[in-house]
N, C-alpha and C. Protein backbone atom coordinates (compact mmCIF):
# COMPACT_ATOMS: atom_id res chain seq x y z
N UNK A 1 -3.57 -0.19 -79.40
CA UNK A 1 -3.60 -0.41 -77.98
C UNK A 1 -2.79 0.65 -77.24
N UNK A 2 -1.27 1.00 -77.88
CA UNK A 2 -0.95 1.97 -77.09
C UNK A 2 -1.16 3.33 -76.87
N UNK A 3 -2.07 3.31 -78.18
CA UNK A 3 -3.16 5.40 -78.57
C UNK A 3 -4.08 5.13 -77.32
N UNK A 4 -4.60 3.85 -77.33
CA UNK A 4 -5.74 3.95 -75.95
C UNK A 4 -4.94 3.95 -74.83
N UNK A 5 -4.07 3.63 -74.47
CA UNK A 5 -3.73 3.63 -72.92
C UNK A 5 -3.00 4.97 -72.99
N UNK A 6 -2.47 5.84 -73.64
CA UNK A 6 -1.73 7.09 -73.89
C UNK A 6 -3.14 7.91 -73.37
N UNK A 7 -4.07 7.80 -74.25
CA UNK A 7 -4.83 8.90 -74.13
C UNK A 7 -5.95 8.79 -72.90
N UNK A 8 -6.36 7.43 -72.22
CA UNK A 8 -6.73 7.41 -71.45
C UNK A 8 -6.67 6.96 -69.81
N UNK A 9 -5.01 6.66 -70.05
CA UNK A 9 -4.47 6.50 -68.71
C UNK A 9 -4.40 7.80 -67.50
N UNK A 10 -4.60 9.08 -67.93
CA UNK A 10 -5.01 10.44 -67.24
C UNK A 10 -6.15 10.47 -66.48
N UNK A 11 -6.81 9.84 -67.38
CA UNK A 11 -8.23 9.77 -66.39
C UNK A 11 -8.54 8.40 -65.97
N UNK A 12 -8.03 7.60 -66.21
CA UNK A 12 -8.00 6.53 -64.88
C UNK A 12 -7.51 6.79 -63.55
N UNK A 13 -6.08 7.75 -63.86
CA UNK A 13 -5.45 7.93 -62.77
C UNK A 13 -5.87 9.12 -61.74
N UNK A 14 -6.89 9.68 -62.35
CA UNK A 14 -7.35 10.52 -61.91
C UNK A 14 -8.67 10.37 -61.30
N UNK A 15 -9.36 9.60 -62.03
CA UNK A 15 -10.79 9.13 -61.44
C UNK A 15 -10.57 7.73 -60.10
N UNK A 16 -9.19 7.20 -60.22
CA UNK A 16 -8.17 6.26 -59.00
C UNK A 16 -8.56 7.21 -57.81
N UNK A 17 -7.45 8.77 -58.27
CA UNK A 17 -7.10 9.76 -57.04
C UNK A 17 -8.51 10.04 -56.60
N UNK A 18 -9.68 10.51 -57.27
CA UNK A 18 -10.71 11.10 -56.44
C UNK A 18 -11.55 10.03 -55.87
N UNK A 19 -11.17 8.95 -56.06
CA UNK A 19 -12.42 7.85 -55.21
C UNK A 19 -11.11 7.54 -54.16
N UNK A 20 -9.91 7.43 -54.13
CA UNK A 20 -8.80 7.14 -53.14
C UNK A 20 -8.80 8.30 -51.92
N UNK A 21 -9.68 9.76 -52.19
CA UNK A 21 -9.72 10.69 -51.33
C UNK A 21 -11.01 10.77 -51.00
N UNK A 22 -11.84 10.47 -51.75
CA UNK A 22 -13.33 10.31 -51.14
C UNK A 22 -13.41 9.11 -49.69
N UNK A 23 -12.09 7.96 -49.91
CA UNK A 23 -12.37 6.70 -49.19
C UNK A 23 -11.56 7.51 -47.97
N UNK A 24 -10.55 8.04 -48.27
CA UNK A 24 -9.50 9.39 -47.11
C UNK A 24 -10.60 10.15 -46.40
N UNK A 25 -11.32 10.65 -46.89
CA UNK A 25 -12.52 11.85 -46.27
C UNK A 25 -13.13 10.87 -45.39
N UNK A 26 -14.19 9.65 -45.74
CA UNK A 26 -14.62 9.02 -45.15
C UNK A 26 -13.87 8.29 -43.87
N UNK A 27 -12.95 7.67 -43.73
CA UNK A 27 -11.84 7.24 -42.74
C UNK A 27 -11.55 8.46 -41.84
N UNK A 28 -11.63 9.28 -42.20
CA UNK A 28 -11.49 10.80 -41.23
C UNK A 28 -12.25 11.15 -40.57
N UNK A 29 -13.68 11.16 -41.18
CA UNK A 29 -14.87 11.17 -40.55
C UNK A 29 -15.11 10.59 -39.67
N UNK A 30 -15.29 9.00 -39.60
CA UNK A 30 -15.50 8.00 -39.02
C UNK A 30 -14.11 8.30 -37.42
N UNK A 31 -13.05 8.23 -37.92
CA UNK A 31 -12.05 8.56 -36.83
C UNK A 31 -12.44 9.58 -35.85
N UNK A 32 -13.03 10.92 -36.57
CA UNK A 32 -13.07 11.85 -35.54
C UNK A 32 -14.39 11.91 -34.83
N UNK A 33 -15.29 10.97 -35.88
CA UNK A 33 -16.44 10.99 -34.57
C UNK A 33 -16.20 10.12 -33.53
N UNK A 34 -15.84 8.94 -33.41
CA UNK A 34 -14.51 8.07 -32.48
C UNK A 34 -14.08 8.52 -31.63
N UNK A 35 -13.50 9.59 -32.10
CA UNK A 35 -12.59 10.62 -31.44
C UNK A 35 -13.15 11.61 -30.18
N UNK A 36 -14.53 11.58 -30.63
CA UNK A 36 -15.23 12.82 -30.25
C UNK A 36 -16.29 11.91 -29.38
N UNK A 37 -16.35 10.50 -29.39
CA UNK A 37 -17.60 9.84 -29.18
C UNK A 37 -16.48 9.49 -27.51
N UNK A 38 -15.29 9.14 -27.79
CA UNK A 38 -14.35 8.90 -26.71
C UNK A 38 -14.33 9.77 -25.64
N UNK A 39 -14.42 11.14 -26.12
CA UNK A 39 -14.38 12.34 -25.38
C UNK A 39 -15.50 12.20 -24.50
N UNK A 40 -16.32 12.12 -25.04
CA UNK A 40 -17.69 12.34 -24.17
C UNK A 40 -17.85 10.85 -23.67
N UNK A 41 -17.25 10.31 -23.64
CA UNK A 41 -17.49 8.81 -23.27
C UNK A 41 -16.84 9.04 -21.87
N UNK A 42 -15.88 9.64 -22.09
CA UNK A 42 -14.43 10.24 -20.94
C UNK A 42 -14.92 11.19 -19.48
N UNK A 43 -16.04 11.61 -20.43
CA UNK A 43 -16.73 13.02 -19.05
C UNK A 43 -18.01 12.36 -18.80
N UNK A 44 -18.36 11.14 -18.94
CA UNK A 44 -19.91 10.57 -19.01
C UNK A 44 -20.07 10.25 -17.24
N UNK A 45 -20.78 10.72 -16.84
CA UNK A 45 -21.15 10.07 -15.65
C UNK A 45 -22.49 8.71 -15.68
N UNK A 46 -22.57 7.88 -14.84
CA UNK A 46 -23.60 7.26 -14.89
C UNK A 46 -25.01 7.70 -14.80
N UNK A 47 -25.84 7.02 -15.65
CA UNK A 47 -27.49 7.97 -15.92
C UNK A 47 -28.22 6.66 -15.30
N UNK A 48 -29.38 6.80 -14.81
CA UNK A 48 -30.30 6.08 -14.11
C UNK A 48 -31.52 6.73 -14.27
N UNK A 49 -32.52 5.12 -14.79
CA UNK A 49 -33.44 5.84 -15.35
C UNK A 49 -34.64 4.66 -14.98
N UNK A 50 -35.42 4.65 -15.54
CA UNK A 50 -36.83 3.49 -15.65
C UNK A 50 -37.03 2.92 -16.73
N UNK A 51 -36.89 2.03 -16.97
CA UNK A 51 -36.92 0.99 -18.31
C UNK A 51 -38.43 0.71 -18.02
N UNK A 52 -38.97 0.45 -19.62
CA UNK A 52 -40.78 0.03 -19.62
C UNK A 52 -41.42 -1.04 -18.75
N UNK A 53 -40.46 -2.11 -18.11
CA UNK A 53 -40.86 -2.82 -17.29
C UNK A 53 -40.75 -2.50 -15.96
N UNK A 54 -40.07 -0.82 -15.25
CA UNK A 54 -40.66 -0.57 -13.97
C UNK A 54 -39.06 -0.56 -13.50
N UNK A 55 -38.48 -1.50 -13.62
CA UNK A 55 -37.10 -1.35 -13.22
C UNK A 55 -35.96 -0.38 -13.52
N UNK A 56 -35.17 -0.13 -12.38
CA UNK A 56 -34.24 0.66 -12.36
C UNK A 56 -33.09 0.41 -13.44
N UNK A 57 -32.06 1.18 -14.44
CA UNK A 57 -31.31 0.53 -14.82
C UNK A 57 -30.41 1.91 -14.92
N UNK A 58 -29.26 1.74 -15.16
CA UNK A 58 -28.17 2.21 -15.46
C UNK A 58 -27.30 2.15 -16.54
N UNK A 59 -26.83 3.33 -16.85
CA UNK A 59 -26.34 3.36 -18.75
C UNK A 59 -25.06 4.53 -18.31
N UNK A 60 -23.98 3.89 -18.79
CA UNK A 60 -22.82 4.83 -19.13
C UNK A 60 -22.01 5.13 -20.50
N UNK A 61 -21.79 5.66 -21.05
CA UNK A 61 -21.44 5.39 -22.29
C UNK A 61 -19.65 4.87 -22.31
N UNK A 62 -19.46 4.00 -23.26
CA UNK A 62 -17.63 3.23 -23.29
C UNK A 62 -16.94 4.26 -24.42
N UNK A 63 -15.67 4.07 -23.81
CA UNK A 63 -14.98 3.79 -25.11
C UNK A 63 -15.01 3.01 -26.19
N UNK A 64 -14.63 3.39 -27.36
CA UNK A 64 -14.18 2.77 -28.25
C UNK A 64 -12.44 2.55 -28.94
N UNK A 65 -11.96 1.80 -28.83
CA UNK A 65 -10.72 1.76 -29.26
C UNK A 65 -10.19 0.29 -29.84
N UNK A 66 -9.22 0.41 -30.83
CA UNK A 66 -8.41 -0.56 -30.91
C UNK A 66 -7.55 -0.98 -30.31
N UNK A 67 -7.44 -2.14 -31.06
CA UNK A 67 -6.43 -3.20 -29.61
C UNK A 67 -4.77 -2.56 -29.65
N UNK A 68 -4.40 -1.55 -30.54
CA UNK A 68 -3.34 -0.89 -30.46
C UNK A 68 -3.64 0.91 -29.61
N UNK A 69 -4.55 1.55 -29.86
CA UNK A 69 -4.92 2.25 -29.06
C UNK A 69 -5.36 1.77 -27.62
N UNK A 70 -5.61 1.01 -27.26
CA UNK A 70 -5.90 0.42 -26.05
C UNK A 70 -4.74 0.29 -25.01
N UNK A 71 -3.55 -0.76 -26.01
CA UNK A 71 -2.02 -0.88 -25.50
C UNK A 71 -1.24 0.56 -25.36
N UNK A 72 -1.37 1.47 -26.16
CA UNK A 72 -1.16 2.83 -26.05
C UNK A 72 -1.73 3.28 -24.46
N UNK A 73 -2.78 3.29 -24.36
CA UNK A 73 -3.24 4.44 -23.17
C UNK A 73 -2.86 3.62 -21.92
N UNK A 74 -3.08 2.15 -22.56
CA UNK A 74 -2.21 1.49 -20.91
C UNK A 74 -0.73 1.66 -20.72
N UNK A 75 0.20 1.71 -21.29
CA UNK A 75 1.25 2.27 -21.61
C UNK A 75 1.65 3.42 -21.09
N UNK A 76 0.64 4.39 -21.84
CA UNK A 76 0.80 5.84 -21.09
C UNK A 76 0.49 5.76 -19.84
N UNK A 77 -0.63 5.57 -19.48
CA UNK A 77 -1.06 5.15 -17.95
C UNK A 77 -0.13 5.15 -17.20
N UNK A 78 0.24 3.71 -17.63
CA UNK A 78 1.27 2.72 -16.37
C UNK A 78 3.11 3.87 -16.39
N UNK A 79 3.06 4.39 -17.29
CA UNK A 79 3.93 5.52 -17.06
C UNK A 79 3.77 6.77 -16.12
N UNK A 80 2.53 7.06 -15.87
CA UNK A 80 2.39 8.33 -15.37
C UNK A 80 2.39 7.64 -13.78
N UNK A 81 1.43 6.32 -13.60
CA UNK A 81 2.12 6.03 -11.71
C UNK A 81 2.89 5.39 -11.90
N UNK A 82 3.54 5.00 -12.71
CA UNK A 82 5.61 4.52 -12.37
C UNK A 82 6.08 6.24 -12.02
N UNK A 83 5.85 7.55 -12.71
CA UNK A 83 6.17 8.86 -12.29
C UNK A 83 5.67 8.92 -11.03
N UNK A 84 4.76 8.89 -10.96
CA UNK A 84 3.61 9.32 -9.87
C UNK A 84 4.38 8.51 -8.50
N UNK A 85 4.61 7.06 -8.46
CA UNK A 85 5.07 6.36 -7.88
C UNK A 85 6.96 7.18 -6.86
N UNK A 86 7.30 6.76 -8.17
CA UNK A 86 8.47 7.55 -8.02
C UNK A 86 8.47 8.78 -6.86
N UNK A 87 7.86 9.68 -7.62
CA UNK A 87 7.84 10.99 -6.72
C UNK A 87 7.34 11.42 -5.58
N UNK A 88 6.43 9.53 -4.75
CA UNK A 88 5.84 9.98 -3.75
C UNK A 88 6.35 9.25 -2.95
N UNK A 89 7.92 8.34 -3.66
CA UNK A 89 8.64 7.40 -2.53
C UNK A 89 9.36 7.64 -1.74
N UNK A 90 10.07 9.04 -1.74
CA UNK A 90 10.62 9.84 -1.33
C UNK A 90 10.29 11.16 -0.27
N UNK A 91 10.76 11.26 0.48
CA UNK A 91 10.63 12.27 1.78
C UNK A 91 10.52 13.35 1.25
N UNK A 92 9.95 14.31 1.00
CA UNK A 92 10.58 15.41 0.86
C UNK A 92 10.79 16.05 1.79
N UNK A 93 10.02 16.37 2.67
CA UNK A 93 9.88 17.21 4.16
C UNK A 93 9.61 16.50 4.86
N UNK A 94 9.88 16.58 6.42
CA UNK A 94 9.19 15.92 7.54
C UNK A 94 9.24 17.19 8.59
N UNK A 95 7.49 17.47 9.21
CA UNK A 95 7.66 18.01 9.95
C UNK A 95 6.94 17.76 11.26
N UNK A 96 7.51 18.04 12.92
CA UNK A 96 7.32 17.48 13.98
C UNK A 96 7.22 18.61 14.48
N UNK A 97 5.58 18.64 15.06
CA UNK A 97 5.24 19.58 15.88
C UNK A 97 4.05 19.13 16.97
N UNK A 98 5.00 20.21 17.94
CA UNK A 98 4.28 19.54 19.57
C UNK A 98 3.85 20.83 20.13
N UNK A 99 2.66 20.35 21.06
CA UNK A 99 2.48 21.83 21.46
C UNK A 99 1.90 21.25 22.62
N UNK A 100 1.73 21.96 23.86
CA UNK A 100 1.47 21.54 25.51
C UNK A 100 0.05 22.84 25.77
N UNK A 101 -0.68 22.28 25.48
CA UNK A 101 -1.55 23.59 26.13
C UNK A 101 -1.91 23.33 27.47
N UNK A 102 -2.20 24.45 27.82
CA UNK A 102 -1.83 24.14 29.88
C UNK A 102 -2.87 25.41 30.01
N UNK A 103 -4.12 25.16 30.66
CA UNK A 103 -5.13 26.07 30.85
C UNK A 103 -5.16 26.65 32.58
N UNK A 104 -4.94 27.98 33.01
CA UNK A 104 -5.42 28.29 34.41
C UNK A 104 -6.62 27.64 34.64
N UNK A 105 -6.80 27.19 35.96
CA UNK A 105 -7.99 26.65 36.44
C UNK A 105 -8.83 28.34 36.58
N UNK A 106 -10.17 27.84 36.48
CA UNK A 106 -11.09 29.18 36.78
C UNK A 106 -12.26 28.58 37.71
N UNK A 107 -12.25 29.73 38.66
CA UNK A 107 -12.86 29.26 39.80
C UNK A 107 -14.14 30.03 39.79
N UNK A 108 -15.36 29.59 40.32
CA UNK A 108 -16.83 30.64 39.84
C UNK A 108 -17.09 30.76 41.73
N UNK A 109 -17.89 31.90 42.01
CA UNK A 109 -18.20 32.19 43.62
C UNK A 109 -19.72 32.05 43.30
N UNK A 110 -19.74 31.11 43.90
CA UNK A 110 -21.38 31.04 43.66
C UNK A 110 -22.27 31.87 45.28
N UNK A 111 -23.67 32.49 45.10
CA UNK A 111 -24.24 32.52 46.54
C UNK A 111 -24.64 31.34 47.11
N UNK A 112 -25.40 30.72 46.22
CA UNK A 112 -26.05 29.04 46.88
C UNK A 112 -25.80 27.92 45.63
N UNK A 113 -25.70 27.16 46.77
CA UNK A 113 -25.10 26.13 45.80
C UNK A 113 -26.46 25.10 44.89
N UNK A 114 -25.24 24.85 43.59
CA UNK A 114 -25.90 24.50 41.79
C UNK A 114 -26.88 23.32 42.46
N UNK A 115 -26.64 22.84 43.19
CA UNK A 115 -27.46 21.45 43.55
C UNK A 115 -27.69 21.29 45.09
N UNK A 116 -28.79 20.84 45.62
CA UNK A 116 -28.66 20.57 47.21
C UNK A 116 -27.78 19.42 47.44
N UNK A 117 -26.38 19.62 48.43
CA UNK A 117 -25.66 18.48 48.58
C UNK A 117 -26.50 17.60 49.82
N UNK A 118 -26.03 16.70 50.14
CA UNK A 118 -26.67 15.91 51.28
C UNK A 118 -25.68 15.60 52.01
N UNK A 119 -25.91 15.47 53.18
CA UNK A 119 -24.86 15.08 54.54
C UNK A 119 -23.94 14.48 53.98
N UNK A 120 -24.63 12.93 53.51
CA UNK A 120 -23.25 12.17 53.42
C UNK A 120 -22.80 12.02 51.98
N UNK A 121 -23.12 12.77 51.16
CA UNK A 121 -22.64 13.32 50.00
C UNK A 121 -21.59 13.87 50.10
N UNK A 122 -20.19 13.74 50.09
CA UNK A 122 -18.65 14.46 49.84
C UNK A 122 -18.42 14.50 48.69
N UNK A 123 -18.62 13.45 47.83
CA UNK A 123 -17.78 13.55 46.40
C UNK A 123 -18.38 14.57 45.74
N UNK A 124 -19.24 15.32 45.79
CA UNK A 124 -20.13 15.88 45.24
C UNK A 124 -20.88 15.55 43.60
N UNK A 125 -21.36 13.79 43.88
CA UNK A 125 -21.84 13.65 42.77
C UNK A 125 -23.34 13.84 42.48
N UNK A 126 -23.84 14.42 41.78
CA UNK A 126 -25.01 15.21 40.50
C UNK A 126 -25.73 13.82 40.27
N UNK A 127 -27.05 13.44 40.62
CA UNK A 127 -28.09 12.88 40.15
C UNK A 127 -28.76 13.30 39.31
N UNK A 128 -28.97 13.21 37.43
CA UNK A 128 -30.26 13.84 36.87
C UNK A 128 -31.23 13.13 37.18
N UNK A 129 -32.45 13.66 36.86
CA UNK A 129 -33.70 12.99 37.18
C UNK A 129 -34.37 13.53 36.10
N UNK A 130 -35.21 12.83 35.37
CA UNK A 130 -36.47 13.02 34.29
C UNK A 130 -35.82 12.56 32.87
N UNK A 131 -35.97 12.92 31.96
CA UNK A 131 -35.94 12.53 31.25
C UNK A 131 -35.27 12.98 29.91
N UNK A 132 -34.65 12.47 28.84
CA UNK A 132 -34.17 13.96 28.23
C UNK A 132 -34.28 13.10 26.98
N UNK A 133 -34.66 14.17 25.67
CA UNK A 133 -35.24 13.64 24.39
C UNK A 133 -34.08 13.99 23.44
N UNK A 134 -33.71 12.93 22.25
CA UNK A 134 -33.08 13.43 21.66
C UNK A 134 -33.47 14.13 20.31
């Protein structure tokens, strides 16, 4: 019993290691398409299209994550507007500006006047007449 486990405990432990890195390769794989499926999940805008029954529908693609990656990015998140927060509670500058614009009157010399006034017309108010399209 102990000639057999001497001479063939090498390649147990060895034929262990290459199916223990084959299951490593696979877990990697799977992660980075995840990884990569997130990405584009991240830049996805909404698509709108016609489904076979005539109707309109709409498709965006999600994330995928675990419930510890999930607590992660909310985490990070809720850190960046607690920063964000922070840095916009505060004054930095205040600035007060006034300005008075004050125009010369301009006066036109006409030969005859823009409209016929009427006797008892003083205010000189403008009747249109007809019609105007928009």
């Amino acid at each position: 019993m102990g000639f057999f486990i001497k001479k063939y405990l090498p390649y147990g432990v060895i034929i262990f290691l290459i199916v223990a890195l084959f299951l490593q390769c696979e877990k990697n794989n799977y992660d980075r398409n995840i990884a990569k499926q997130n990405e584009e999940a991240l830049a996805d805008s909404v698509k709108h299209y016609k489904n076979k029954l005539g109707t309109v529908t709409a498709s965006i693609k999600t994330l995928q994550l675990t419930e510890q990656q999930l607590q992660k990015e909310l985490i990070e998140k809720d850190a960046e507007l607690a920063a964000l927060a922070a840095e916009f509670k505060t004054v930095k500058s205040l600035t007060r500006f006034t300005s008075n614009i004050q125009l010369e009157p301009v006066s036109f010399a006409f030969d005859e006047p823009i409209y016929p006034a009427s006797a008892e017309d003083t205010t000189g108010y403008f009747e249109r007449k007809g019609s105007f399209w928009c």
